[in-house]
Protein backbone atom coordinates (compact mmCIF):
# COMPACT_ATOMS: atom_id res chain seq x y z
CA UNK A 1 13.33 21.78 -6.46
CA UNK A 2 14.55 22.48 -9.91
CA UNK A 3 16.68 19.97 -11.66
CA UNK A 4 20.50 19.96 -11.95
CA UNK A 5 21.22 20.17 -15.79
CA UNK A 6 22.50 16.85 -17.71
CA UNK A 7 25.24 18.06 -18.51
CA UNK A 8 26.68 19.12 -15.37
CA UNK A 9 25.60 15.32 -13.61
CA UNK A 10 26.86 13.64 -16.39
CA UNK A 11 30.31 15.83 -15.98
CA UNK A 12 29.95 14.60 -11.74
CA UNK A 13 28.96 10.79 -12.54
CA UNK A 14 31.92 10.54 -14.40
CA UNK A 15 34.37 12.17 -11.76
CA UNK A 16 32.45 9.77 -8.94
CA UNK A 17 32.21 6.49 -11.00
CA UNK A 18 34.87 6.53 -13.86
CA UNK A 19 35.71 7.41 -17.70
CA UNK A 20 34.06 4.12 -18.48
CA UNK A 21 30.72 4.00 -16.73
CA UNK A 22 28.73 5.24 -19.69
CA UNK A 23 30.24 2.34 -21.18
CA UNK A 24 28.07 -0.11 -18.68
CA UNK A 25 25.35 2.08 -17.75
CA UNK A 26 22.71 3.87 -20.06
CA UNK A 27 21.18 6.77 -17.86
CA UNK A 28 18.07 8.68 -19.01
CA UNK A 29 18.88 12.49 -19.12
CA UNK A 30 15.78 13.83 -17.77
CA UNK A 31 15.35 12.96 -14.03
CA UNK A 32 12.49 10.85 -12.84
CA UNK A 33 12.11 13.04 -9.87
CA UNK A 34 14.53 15.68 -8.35
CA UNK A 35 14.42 17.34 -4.74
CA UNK A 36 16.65 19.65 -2.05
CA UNK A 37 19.54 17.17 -1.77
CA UNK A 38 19.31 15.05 -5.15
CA UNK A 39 17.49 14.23 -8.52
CA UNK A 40 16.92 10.19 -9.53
CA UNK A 41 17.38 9.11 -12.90
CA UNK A 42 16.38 5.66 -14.64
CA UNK A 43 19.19 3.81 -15.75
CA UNK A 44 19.83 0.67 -17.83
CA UNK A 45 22.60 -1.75 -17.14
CA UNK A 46 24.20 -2.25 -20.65
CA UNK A 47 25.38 -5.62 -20.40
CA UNK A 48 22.57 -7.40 -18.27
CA UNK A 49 19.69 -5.19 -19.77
CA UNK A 50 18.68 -4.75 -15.71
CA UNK A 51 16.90 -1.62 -14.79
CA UNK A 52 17.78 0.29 -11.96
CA UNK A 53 17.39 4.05 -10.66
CA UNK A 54 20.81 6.31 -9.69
CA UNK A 55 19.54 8.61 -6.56
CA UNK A 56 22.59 11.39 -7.22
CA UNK A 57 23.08 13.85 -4.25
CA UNK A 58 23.80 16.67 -5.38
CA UNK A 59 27.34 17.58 -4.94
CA UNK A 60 28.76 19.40 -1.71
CA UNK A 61 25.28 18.77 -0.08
CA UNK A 62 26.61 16.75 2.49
CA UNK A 63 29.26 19.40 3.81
CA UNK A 64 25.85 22.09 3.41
CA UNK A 65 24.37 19.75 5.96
CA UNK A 66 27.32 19.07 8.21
CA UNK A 67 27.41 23.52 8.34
CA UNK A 68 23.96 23.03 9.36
CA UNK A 69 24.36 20.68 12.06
CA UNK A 70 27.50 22.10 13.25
CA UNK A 71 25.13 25.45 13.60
CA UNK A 72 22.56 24.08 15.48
CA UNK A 73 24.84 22.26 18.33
């Protein structure tokens, strides 16, 4: 699956998680791997210097798959 564009995740991380999360978190831009429902990027905890992943579904999947599953019952 193609990618979402940076911009438009960065724009959705910081409606989910807060003005100040860039401020904690350094997120790599291009994702390690992306797929139907979500992309994963590498991320870097600021403070600690701990790695860690973000696995970002892809906004309004969920009510795609509730459709879905409403569909098939």
């Amino acid at each position: 699956s193609k990618p979402f564009e940076w911009e438009y995740l960065k724009k959705y991380l910081i409606k989910e998680l807060g003005d100040g999360i860039f401020n904690h978190v350094q997120v790599e831009e291009k994702p390690l791997a992306s797929a139907s429902i979500g992309q994963v990027h590498r991320a870097l905890n600021i403070q600690t210097q701990d790695q860690m992943v973000f696995k970002i579904q892809y906004p309004n999947v969920d009510k795609a798959i509730e459709a879905d599953l409403t569909a098939l019952s």
